[in-house]
Structures are given as structure tokens and as C-alpha cells.
N, C-alpha and C. Protein backbone atom coordinates (compact mmCIF):
# COMPACT_ATOMS: atom_id res chain seq x y z
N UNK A 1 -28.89 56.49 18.68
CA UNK A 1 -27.83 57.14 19.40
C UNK A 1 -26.50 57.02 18.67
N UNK A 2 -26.23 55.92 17.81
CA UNK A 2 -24.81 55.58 17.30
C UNK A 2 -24.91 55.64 15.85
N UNK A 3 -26.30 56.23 15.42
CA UNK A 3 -26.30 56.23 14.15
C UNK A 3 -25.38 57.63 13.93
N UNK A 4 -25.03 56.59 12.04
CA UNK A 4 -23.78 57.87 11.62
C UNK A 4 -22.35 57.16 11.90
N UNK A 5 -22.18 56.59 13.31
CA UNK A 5 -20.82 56.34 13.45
C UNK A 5 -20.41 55.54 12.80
N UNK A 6 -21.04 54.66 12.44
CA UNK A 6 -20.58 53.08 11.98
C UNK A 6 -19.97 52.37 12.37
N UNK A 7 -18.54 51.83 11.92
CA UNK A 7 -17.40 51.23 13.43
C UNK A 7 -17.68 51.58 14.58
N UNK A 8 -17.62 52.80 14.70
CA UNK A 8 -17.67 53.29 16.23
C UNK A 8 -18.63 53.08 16.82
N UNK A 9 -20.06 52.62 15.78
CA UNK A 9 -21.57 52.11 17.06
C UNK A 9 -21.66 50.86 17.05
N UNK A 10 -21.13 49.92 16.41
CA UNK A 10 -20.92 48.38 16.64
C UNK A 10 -20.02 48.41 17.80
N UNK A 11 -18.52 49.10 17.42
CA UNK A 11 -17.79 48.91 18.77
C UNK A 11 -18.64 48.94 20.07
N UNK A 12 -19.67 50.32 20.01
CA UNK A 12 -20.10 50.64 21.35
C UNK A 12 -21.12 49.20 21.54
N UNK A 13 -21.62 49.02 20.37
CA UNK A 13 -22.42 47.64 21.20
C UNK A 13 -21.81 46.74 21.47
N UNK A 14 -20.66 46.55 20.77
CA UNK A 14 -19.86 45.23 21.14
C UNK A 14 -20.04 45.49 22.81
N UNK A 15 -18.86 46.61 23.13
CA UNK A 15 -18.36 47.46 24.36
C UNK A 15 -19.69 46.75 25.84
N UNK A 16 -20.92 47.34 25.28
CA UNK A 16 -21.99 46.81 26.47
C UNK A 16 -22.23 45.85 26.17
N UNK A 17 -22.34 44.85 25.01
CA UNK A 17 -22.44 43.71 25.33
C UNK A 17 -21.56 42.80 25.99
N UNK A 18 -20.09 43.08 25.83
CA UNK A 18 -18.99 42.08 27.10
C UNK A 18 -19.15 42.98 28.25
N UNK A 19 -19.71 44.06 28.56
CA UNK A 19 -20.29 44.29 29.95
C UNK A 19 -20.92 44.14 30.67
N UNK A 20 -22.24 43.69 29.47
CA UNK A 20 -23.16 42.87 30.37
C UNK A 20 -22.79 41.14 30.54
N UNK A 21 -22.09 40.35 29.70
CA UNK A 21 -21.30 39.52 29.82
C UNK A 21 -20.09 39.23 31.06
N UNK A 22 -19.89 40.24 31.31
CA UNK A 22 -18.87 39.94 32.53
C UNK A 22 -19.91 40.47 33.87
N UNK A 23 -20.65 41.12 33.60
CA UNK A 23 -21.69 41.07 35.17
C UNK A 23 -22.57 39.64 35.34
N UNK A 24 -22.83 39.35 33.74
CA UNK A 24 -23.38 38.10 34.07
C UNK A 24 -22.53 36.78 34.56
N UNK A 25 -21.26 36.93 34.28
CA UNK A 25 -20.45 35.58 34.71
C UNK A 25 -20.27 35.97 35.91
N UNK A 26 -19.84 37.85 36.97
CA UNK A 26 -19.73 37.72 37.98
C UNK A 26 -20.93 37.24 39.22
N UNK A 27 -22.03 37.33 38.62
CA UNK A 27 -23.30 37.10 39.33
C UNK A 27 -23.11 35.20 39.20
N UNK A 28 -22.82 34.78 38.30
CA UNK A 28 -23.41 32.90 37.86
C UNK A 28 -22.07 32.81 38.89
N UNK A 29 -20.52 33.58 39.06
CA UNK A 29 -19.56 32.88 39.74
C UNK A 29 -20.44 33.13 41.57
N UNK A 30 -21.05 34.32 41.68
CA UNK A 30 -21.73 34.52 43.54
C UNK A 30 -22.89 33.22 43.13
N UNK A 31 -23.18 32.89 42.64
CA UNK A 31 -24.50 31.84 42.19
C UNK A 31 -24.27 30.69 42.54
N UNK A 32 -22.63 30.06 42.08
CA UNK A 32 -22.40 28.93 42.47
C UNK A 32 -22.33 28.67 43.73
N UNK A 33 -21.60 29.69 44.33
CA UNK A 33 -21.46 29.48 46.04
C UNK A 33 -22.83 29.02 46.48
N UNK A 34 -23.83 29.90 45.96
CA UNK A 34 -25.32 29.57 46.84
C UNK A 34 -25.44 28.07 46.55
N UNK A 35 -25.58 27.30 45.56
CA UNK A 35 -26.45 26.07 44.80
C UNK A 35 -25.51 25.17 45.03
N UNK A 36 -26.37 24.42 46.25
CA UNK A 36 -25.72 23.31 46.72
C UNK A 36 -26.43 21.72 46.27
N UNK A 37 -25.34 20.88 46.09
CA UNK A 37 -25.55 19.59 45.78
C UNK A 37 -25.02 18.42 46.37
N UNK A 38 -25.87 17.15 46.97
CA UNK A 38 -25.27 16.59 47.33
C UNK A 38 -25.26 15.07 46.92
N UNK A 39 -23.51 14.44 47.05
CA UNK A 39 -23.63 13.12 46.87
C UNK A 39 -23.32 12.11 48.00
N UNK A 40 -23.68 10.80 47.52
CA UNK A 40 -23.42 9.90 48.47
C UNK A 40 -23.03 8.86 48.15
N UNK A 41 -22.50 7.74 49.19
CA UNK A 41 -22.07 6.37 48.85
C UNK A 41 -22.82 5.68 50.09
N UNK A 42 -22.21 4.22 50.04
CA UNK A 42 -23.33 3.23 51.05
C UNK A 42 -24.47 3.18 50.72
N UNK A 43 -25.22 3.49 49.69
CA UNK A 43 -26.78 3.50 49.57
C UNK A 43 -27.62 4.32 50.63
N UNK A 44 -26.49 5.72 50.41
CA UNK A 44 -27.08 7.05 51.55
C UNK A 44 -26.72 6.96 52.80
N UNK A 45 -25.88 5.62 53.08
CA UNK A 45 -25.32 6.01 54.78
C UNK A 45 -23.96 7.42 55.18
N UNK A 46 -23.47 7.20 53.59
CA UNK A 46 -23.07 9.04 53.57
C UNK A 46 -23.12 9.83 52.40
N UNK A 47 -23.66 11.05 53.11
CA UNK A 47 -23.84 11.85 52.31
C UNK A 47 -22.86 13.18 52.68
N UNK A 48 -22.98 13.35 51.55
CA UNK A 48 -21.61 14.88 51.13
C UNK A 48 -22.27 15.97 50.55
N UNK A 49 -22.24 17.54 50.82
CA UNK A 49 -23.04 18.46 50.29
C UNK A 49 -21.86 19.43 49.86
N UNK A 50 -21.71 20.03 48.68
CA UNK A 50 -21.00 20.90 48.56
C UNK A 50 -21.29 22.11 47.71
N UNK A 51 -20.74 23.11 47.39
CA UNK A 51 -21.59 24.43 46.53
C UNK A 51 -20.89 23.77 45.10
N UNK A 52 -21.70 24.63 44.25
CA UNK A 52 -21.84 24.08 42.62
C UNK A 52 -19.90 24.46 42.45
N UNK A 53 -19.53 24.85 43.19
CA UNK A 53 -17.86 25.47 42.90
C UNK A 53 -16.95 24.55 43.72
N UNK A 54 -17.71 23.24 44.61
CA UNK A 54 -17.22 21.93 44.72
C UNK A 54 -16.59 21.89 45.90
N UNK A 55 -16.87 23.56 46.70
CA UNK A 55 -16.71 23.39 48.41
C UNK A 55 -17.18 22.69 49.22
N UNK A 56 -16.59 22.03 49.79
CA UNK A 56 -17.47 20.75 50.74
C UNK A 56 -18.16 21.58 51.92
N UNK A 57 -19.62 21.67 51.91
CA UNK A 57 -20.19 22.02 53.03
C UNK A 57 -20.54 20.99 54.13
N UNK A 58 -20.73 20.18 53.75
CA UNK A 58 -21.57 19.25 55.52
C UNK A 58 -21.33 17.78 54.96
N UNK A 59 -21.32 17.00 55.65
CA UNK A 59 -21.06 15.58 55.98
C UNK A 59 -21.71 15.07 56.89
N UNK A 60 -22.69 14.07 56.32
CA UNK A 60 -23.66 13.20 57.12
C UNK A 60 -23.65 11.94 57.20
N UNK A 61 -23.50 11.40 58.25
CA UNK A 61 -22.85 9.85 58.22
C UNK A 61 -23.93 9.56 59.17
N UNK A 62 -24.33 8.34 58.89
CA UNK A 62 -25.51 7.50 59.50
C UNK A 62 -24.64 6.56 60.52
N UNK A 63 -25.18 6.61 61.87
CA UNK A 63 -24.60 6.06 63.09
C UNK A 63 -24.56 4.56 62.89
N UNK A 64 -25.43 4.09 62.26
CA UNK A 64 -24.91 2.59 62.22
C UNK A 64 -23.77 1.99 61.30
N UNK A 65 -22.88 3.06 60.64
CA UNK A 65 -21.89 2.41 60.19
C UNK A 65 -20.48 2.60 61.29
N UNK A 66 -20.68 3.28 62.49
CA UNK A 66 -19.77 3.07 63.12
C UNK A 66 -19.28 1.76 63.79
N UNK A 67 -18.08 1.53 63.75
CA UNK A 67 -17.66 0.32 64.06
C UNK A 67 -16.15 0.12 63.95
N UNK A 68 -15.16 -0.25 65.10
CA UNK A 68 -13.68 -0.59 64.94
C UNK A 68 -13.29 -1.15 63.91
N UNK A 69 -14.42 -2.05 63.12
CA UNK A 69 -13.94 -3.33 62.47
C UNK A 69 -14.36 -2.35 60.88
N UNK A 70 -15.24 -1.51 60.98
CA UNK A 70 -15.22 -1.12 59.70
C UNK A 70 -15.00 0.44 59.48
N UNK A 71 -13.57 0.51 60.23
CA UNK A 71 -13.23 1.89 60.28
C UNK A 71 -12.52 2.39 58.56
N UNK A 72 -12.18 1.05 58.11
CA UNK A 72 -11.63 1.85 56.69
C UNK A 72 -12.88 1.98 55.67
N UNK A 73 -13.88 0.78 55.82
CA UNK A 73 -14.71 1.28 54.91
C UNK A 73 -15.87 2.47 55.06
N UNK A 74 -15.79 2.77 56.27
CA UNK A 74 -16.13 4.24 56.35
C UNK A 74 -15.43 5.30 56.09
N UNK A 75 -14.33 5.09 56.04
CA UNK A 75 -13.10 6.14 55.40
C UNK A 75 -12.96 6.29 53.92
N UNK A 76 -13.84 4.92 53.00
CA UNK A 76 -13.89 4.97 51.69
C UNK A 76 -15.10 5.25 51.60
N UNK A 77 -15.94 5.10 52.04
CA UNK A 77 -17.30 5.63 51.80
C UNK A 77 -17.15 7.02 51.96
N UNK A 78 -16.56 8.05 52.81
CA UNK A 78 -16.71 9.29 53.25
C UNK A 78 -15.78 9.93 51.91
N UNK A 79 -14.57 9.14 51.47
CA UNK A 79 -14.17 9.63 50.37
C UNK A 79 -14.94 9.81 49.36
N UNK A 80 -15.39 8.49 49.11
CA UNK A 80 -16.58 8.10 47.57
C UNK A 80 -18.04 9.36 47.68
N UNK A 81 -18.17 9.87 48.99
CA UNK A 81 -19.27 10.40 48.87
C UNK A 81 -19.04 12.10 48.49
N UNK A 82 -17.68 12.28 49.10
CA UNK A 82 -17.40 13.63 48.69
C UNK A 82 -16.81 13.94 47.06
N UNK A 83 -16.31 12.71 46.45
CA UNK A 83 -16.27 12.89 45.52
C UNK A 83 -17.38 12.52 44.33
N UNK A 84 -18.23 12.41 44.98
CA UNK A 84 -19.86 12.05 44.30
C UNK A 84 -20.37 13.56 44.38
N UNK A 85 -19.98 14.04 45.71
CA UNK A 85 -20.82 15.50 45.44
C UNK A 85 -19.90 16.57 44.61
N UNK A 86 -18.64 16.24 44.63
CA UNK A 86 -17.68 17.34 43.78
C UNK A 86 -18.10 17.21 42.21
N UNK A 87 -18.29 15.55 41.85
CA UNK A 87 -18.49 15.89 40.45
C UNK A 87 -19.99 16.26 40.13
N UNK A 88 -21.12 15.88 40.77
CA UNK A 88 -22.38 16.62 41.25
C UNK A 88 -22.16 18.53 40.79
N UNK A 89 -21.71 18.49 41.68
CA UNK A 89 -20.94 20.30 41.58
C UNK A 89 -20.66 20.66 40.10
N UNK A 90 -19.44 20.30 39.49
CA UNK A 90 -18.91 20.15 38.47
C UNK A 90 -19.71 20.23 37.19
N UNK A 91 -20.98 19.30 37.16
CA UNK A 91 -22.07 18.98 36.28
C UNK A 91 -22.88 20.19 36.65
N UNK A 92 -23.39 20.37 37.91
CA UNK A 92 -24.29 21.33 37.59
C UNK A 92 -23.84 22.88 37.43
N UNK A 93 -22.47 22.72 37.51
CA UNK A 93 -22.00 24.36 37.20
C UNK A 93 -22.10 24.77 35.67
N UNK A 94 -21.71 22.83 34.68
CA UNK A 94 -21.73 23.38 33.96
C UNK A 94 -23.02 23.76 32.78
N UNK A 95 -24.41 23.17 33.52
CA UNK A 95 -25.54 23.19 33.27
C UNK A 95 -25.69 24.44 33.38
N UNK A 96 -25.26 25.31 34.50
CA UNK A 96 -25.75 26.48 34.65
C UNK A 96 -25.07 27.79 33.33
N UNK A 97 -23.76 27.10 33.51
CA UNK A 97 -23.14 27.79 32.42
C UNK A 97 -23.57 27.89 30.78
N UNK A 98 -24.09 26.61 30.58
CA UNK A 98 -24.93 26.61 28.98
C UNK A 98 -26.21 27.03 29.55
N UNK A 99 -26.46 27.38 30.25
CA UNK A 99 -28.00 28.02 30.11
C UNK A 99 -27.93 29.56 29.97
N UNK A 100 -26.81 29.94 30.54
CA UNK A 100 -26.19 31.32 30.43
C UNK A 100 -25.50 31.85 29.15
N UNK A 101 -25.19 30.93 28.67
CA UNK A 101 -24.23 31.13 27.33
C UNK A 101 -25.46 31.03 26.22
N UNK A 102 -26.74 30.02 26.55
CA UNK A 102 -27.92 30.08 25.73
C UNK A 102 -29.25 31.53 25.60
N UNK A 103 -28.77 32.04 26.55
CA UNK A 103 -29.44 33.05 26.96
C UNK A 103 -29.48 34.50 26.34
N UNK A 104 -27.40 34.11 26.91
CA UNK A 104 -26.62 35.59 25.79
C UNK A 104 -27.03 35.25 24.20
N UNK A 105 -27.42 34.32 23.77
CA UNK A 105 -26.90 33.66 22.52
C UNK A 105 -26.27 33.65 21.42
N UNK A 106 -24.96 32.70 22.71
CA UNK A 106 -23.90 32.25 22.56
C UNK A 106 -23.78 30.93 21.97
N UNK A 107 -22.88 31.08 21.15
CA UNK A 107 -22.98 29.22 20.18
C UNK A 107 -22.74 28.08 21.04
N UNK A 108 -23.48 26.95 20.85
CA UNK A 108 -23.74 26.03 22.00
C UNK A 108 -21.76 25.67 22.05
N UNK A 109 -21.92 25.03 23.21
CA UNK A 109 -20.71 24.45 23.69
C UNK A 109 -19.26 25.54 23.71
N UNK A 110 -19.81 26.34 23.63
CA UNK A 110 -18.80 27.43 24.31
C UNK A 110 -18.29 27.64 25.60
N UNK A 111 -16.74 27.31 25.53
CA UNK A 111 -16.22 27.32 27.22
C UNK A 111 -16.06 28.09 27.52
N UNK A 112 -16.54 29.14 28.58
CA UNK A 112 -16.60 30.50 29.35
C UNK A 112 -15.69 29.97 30.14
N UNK A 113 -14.68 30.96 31.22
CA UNK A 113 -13.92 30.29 32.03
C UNK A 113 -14.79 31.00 33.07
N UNK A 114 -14.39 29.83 33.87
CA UNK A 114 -15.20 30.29 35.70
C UNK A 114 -14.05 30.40 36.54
């Protein structure tokens, strides 16, 4: 189809290839929302779930850590656990991202922005 042009049929492949490049980053950015991960602290008395883009979805706290006397260390545990699942998130976004960048093939360790 582009034979003959020369410049002008590389351009055009360049052209669909960052097109299919930007449908693929808009699909991996709807992707993250779905792929949820979760962390915890206390040895699982809480757990934190959030999407790979590090939105906190749900918070699960096990009833036997309630207590007057250990109201702050449930307040550090509920911290420690949401930030167990944010960097959870973080890691696996960017797993998803070199598998995508390996796919296009794209030179390893290339930062795509999300």
C-alpha cells in the first residue's frame, strides 16, 4: 500500500503504530481500575484492597482487635495496611506496564506515563 512513498510509508507506519500505542495505554489505564490488590498489617487482622491505580476499595478489620485500650494501634495498623496495599498497587501497575511495553517491543525499562 505505501510502496513508492518512502518517508511517507514509514511515517504512515510510524502514524498506526503510536495509535495502536495510545489505545493500548488507554485500555492498561480502564485495566488498572479493574485489578485489585490487597495489603495488610497485624498478621491479617487488617486488610486493605485497592485498584492497581492505588484507590482504596474495602477495609477489613478483624473484630478482635477492637478495644479502648488499643484504639491507636488499630489506627496504625489500618494505616500500615492501606499503605501495604497502595504500594501492592504501585508494583503491580508497574508489572503490567513492562509486559505491555514487552509486547509492543519496546526496550526494556521504558517509562510510559500512566
Amino acid at each position: 500500500m505505501f510502496k513508492g512513498l518512502g518517508a511517507m510509508g514509514d511515517m504512515a507506519k510510524m502514524m498506526k503504530a503510536a495509535q495502536e500505542m495510545q489505545g493500548k495505554m488507554a485500555q492498561m489505564q480502564e485495566d488498572m481500575h479493574n485489578i485489585m490488590v490487597t495489603g495488610e498489617a497485624g498478621a491479617g487482622l487488617v486488610k486493605a484492597t485497592c485498584s492497581a491505580k492505588g484507590d482504596l476499595k474495602s477495609l477489613d478489620i478483624d473484630p478482635s482487635i477492637f478495644s479502648k485500650d488499643d484504639k491507636e494501634v488499630v489506627e496504625d495498623l489500618i494505616v500500615a495496611a492501606v499503605k501495604d496495599a497502595q504500594e501492592r498497587a504501585a508494583q503491580r501497575a508497574q508489572e503490567e506496564m513492562q509486559k505491555m511495553t514487552q509486547e509492543m517491543g519496546l526496550p526494556a525499562g521504558m517509562n510510559l506515563p500512566f
